[in-house]
N, C-alpha and C. Protein backbone atom coordinates (compact mmCIF):
# COMPACT_ATOMS: atom_id res chain seq x y z
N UNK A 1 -6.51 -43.82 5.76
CA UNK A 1 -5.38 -42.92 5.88
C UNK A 1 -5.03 -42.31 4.52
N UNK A 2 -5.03 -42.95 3.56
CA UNK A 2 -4.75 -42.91 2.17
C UNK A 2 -5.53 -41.63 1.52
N UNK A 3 -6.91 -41.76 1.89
CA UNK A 3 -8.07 -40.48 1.79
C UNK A 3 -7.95 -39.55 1.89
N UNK A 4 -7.24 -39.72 3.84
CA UNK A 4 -7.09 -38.26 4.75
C UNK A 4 -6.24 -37.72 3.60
N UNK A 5 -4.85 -38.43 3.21
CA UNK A 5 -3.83 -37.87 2.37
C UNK A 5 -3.91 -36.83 0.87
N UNK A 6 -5.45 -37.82 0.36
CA UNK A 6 -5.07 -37.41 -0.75
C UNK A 6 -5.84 -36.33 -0.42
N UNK A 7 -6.70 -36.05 0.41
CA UNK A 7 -7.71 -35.09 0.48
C UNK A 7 -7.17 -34.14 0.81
N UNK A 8 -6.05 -34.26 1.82
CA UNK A 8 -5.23 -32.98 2.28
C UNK A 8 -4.51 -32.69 0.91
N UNK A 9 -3.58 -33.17 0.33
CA UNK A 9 -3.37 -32.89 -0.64
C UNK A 9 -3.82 -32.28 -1.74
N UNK A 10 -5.46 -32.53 -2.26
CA UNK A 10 -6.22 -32.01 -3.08
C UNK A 10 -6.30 -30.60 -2.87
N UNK A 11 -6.32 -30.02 -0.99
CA UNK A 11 -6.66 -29.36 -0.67
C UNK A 11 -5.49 -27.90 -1.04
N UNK A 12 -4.35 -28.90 -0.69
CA UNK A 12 -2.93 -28.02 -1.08
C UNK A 12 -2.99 -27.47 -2.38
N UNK A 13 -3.20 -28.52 -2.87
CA UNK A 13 -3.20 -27.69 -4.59
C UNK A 13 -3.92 -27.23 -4.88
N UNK A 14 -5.15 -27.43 -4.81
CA UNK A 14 -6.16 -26.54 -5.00
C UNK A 14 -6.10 -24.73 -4.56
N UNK A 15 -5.55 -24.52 -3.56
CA UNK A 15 -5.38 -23.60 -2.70
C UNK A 15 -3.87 -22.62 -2.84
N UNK A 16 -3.79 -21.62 -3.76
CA UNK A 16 -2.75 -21.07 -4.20
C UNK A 16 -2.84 -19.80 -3.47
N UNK A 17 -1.44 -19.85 -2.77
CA UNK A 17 -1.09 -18.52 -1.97
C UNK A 17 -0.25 -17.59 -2.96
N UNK A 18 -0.77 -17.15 -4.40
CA UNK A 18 0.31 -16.14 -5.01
C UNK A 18 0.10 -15.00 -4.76
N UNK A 19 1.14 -14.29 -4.95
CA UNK A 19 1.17 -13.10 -4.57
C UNK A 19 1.62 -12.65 -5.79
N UNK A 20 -0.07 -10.87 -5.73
CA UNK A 20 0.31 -10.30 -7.06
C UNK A 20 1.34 -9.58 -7.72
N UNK A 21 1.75 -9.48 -8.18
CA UNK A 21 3.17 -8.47 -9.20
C UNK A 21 2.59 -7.64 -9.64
N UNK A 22 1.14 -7.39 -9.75
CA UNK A 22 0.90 -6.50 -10.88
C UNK A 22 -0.74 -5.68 -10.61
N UNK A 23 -1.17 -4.66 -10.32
CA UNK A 23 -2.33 -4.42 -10.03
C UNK A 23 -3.85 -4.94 -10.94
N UNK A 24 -4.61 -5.18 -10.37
CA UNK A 24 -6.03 -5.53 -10.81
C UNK A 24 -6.43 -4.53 -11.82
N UNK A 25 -7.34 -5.06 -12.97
CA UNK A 25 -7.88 -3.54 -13.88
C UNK A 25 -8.73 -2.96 -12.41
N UNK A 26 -9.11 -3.67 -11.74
CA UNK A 26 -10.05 -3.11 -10.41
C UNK A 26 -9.33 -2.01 -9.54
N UNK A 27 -8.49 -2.66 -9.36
CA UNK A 27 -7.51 -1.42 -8.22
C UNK A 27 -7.01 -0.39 -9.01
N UNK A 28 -6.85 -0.48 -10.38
CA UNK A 28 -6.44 0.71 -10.97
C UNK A 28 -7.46 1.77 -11.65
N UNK A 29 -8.76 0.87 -11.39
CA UNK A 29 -10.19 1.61 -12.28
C UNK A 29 -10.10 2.67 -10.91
N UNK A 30 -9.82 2.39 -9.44
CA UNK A 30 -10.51 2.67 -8.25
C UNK A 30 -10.07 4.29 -8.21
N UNK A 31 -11.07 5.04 -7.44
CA UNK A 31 -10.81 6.27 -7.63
C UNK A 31 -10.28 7.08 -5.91
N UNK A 32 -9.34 7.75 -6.21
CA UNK A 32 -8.89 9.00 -5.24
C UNK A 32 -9.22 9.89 -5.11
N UNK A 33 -8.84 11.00 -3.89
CA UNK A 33 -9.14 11.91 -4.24
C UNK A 33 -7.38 12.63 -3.53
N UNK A 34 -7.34 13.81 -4.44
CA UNK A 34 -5.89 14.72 -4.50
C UNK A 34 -6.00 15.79 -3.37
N UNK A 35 -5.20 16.34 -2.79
CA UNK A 35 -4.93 17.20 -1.63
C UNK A 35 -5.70 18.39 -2.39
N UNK A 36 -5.38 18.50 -3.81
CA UNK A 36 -6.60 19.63 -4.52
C UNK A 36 -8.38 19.00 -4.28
N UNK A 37 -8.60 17.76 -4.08
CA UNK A 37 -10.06 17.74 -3.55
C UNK A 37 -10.54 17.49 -4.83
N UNK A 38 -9.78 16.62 -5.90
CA UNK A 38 -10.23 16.28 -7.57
C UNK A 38 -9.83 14.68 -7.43
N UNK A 39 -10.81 14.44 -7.71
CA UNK A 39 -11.05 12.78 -8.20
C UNK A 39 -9.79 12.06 -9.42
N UNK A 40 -9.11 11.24 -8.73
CA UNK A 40 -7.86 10.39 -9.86
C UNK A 40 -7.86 9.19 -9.43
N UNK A 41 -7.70 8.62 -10.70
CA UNK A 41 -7.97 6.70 -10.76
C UNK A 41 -6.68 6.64 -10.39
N UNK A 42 -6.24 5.08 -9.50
CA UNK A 42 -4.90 4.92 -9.05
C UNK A 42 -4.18 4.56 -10.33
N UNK A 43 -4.80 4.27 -11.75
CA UNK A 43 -3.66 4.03 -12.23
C UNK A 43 -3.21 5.42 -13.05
N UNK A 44 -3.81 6.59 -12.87
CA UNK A 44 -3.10 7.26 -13.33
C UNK A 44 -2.22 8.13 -12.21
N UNK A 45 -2.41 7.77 -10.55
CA UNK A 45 -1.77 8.12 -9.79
C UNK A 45 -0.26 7.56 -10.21
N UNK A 46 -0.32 5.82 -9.95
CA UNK A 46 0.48 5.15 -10.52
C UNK A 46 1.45 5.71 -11.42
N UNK A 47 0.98 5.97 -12.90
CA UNK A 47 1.73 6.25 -14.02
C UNK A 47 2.77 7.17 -14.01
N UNK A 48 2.11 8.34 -12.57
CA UNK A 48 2.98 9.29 -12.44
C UNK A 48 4.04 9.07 -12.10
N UNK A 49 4.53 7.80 -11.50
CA UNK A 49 5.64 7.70 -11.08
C UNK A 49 6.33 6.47 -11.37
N UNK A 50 6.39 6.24 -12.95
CA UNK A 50 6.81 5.28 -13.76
C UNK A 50 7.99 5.88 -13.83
N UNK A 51 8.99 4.82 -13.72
CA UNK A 51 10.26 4.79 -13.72
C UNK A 51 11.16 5.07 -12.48
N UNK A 52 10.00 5.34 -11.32
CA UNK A 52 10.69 5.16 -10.25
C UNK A 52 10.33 4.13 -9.24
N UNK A 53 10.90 4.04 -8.09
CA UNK A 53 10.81 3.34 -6.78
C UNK A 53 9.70 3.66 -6.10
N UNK A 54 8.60 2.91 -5.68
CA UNK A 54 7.86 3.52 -4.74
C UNK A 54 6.76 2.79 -3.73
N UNK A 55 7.55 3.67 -2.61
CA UNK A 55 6.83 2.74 -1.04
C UNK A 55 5.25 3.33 -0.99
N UNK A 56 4.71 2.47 -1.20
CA UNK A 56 3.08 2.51 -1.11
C UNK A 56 2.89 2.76 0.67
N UNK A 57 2.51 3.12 1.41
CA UNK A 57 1.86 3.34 2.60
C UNK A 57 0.29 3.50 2.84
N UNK A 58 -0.04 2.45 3.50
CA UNK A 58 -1.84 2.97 3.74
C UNK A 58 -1.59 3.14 4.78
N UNK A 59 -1.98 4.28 5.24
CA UNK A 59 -2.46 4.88 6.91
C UNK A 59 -3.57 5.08 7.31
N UNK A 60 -3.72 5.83 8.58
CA UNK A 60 -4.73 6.80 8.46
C UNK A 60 -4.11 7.72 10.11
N UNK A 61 -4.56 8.50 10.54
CA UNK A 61 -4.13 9.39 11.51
C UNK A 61 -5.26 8.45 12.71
N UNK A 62 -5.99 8.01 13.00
CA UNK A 62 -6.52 7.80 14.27
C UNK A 62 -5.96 5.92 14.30
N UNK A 63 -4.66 5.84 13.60
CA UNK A 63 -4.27 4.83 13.46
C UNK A 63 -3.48 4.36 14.62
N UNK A 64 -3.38 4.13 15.12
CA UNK A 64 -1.92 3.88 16.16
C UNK A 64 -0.61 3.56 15.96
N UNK A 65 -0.85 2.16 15.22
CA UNK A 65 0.56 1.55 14.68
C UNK A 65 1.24 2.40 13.64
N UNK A 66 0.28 2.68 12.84
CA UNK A 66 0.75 3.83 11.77
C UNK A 66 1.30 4.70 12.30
N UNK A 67 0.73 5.66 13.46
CA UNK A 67 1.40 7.02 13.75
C UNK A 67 2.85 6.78 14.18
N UNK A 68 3.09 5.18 15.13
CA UNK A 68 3.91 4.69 15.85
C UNK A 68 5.06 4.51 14.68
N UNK A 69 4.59 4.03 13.43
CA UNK A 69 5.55 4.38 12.61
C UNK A 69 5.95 4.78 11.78
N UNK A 70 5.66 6.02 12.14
CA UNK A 70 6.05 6.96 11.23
C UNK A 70 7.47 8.11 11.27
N UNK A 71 7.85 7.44 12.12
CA UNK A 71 9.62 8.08 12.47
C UNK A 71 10.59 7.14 11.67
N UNK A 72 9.83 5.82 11.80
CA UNK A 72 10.87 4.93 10.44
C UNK A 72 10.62 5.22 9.33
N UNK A 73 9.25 5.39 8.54
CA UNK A 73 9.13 5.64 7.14
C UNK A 73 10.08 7.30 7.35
N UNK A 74 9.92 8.39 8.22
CA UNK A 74 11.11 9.13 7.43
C UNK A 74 11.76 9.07 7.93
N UNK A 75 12.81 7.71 8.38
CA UNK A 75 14.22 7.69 8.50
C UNK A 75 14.27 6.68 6.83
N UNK A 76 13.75 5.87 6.68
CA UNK A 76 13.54 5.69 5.16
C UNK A 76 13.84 6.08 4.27
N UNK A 77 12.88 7.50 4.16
CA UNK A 77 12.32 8.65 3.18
C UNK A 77 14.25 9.34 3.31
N UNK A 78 14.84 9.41 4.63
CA UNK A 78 16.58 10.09 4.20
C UNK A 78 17.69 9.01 3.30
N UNK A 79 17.12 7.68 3.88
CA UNK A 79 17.68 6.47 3.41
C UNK A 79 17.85 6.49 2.02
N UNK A 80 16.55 6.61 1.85
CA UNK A 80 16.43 6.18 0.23
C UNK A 80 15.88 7.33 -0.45
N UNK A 81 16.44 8.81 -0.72
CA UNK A 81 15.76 9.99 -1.19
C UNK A 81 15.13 9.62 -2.89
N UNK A 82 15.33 8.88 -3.89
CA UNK A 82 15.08 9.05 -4.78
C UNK A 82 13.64 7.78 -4.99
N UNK A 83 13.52 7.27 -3.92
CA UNK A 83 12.24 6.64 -3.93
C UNK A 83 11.14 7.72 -3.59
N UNK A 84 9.98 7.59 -4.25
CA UNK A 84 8.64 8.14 -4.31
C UNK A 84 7.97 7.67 -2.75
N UNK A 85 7.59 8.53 -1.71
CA UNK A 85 6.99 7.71 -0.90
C UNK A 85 5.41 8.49 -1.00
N UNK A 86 4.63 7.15 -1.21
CA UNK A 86 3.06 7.42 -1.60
C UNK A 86 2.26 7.11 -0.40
N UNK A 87 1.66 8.03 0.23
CA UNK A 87 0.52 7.88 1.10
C UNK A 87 -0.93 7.73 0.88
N UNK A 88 -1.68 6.91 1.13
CA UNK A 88 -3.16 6.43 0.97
C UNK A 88 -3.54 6.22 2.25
N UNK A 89 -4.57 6.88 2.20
CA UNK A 89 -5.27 7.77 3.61
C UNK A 89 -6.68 6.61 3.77
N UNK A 90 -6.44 6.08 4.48
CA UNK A 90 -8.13 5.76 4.82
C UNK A 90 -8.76 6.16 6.34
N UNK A 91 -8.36 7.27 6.24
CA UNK A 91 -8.93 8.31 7.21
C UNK A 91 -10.50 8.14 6.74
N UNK A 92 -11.58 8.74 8.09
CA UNK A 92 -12.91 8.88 7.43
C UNK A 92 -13.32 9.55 6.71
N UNK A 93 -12.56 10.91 6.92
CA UNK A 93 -13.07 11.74 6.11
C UNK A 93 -11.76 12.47 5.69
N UNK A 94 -12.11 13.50 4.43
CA UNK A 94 -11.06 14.13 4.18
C UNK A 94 -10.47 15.48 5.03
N UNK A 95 -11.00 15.86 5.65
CA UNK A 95 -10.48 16.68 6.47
C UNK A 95 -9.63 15.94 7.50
N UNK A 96 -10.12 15.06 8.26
CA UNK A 96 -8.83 14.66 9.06
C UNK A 96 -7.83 13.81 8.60
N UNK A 97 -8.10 13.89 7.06
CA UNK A 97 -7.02 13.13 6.64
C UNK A 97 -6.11 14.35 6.23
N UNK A 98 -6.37 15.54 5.95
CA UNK A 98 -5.79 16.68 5.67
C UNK A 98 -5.02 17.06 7.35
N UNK A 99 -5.95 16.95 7.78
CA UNK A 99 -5.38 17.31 9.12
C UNK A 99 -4.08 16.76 9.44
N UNK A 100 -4.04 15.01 9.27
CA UNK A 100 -3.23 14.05 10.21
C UNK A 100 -1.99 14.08 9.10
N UNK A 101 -2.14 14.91 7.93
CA UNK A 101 -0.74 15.26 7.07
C UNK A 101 0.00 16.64 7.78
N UNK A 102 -0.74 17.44 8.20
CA UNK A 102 0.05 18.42 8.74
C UNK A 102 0.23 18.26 10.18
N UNK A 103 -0.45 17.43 11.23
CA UNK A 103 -0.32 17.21 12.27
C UNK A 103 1.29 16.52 12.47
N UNK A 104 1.40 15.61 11.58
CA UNK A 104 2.34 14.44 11.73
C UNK A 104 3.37 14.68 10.63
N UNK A 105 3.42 16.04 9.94
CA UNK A 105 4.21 16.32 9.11
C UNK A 105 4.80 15.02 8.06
N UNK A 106 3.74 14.71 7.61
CA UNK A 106 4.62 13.63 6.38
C UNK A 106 4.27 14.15 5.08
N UNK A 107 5.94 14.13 4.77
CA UNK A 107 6.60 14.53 3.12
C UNK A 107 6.34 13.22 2.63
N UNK A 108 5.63 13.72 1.21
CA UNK A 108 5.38 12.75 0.34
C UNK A 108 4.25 12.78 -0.78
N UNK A 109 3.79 12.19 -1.24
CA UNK A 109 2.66 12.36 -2.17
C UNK A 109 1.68 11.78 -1.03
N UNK A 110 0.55 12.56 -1.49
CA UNK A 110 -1.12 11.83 -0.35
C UNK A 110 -2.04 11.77 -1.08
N UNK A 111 -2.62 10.67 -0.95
CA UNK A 111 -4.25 10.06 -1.88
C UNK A 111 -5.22 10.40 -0.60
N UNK A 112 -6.35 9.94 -0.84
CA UNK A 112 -7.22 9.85 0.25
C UNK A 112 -8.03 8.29 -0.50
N UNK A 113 -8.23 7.64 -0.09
CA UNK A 113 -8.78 6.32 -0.26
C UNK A 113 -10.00 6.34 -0.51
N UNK A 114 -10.81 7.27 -0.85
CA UNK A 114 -12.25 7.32 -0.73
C UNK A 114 -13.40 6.19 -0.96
N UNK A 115 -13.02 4.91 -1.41
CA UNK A 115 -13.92 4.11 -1.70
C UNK A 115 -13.42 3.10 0.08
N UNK A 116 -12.47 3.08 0.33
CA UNK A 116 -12.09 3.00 1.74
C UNK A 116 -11.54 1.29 1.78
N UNK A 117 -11.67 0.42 3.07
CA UNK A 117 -11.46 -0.84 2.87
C UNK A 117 -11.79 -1.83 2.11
N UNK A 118 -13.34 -1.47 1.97
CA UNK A 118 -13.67 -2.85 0.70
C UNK A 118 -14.22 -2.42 -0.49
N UNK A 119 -13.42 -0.84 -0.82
CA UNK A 119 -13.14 -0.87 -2.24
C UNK A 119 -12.67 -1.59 -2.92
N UNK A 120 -12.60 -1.36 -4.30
CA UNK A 120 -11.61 -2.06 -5.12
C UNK A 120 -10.35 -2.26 -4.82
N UNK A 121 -9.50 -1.11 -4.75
CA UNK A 121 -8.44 -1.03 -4.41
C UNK A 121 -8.12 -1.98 -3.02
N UNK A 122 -8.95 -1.62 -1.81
CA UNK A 122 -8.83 -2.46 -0.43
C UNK A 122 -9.08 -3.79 -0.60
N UNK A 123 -9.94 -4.50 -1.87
CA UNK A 123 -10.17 -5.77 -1.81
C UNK A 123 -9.41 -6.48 -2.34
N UNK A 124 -8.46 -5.77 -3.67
CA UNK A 124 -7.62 -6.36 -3.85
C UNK A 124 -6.46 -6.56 -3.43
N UNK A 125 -6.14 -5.70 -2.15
CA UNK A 125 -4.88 -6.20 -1.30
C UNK A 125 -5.62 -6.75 -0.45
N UNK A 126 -6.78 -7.44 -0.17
CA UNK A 126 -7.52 -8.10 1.11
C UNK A 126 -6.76 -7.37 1.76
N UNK A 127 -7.18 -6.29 1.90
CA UNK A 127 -6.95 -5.23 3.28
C UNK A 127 -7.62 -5.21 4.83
N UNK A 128 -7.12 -5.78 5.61
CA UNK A 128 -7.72 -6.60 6.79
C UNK A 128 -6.36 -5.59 7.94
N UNK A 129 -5.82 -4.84 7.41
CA UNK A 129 -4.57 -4.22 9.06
C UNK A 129 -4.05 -3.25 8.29
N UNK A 130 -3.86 -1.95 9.44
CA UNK A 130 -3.08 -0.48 8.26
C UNK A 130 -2.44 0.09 10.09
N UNK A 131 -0.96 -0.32 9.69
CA UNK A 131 -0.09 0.20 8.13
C UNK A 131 -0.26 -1.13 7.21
N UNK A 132 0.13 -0.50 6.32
CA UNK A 132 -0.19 -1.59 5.35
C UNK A 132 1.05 -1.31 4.24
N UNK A 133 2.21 -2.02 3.49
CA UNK A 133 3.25 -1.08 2.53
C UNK A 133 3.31 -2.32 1.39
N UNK A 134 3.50 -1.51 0.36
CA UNK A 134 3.99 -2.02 -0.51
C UNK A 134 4.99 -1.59 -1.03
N UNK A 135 5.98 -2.47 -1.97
CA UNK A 135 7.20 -1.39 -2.60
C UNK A 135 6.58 -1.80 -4.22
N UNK A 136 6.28 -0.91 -5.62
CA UNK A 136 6.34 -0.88 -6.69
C UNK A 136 7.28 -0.64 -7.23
N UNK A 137 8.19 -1.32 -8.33
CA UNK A 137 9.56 -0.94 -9.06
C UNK A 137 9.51 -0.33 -10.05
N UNK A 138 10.34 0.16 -10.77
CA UNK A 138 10.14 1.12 -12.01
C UNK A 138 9.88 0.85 -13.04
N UNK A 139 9.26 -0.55 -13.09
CA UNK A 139 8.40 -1.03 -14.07
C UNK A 139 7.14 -1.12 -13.53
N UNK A 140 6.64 -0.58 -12.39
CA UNK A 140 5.34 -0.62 -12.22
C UNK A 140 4.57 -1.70 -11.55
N UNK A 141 5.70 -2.96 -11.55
CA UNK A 141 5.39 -4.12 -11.10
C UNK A 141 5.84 -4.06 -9.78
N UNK A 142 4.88 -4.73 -8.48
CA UNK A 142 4.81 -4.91 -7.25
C UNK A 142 6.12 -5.78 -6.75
N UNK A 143 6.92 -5.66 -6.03
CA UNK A 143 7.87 -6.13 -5.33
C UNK A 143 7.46 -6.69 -4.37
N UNK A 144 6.99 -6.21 -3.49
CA UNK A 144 6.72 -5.95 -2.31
C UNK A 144 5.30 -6.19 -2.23
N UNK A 145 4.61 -6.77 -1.73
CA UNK A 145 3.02 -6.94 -1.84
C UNK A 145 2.21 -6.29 -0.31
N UNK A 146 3.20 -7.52 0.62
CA UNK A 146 2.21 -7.09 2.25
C UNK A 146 3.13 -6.93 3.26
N UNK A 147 3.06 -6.02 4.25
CA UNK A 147 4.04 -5.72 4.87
C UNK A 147 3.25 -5.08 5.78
N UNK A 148 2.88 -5.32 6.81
CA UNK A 148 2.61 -4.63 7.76
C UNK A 148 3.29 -3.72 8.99
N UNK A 149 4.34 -3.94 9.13
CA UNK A 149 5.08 -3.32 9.87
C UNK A 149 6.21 -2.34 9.15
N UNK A 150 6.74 -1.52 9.03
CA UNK A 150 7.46 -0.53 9.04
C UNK A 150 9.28 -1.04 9.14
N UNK A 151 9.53 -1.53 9.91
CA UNK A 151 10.56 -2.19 10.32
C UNK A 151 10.76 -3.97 9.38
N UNK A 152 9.96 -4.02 9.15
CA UNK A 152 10.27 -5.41 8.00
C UNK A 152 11.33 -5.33 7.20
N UNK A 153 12.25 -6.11 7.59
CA UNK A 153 13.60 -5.89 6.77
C UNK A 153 13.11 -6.03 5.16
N UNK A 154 12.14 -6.82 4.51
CA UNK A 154 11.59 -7.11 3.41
C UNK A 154 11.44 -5.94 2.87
N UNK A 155 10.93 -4.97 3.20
CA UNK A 155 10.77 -3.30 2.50
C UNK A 155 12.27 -2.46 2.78
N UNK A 156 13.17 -3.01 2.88
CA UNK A 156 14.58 -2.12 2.54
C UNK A 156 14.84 -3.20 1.55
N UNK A 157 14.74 -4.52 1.42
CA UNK A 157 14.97 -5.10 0.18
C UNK A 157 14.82 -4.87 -0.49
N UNK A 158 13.48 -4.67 -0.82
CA UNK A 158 12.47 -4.41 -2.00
C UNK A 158 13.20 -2.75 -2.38
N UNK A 159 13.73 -1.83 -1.42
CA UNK A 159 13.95 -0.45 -2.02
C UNK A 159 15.39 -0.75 -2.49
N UNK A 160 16.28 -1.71 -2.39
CA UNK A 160 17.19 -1.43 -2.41
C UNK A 160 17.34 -2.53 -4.02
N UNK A 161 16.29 -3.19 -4.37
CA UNK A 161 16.33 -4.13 -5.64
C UNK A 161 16.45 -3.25 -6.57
């Protein structure tokens, strides 16, 4: 019994569930592409919006849950006007990711994900479900890490810290 214990135990500690604060040099080497159709690393997407609030969103338009919520992110977006809301597209391609911005009318900044789920960027949020949100604070540091739903009281926290 003593074994089972310590073994489970070994196992506990060994096994750290942290959650990051701060992006990977990987996720920030990872590259986008801009509604102009020009290649930008996320951390200089990022930089652009140092010193503010900002709800990360991964979508994509043939998404379901995503489309489903997308009447809360802009009841949000009136909520909280001086937060940045950032869209990352992992649409297949860039046209229907162009498309599913004017289809579904969302205000905001838009990436397109081009290296896609098990990019850099996707591996380091083990990106496994989209929507997908994060909140970043105006230090750049992650609040908010995983959030899958839209309605998570945890992402009005995080905007309202």
């Amino acid at each position: 019994m003593l074994k089972k214990i310590a073994l489970i135990s070994l196992f506990l500690v060994g096994c750290t569930f942290e959650t990051p604060t701060e992006f990977s040099k990987k996720a920030l080497d990872d590259t986008f592409i801009t509604l102009e159709n020009d290649s930008i690393q996320f951390r200089d997407i990022i930089a652009t919006y140092k010193g503010k609030k900002v709800l990360i969103d991964i979508w994509a338009s043939w998404c379901k849950d995503c489309i489903l919520g997308l009447p809360r992110a802009k009841q949000l977006q009136k909520e909280f006007p001086e937060v940045t809301f950032l869209f990352l597209s992992l649409d297949k391609d860039v046209t229907s990711w162009k498309r599913g911005i004017e289809r579904f009318d969302i205000k905001g900044e838009h990436y397109f994900m081009q290296s896609g789920w098990d990019g850099d960027f996707g591996n380091f949020l083990d990106l496994n479900w989209i929507p997908r949100y994060l909140v970043v604070n105006e230090n750049g540091f992650v609040d908010l890490f995983k959030s899958i739903k839209v309605t998570d009281p945890e992402i009005v926290n995080a905007l309202k810290k």
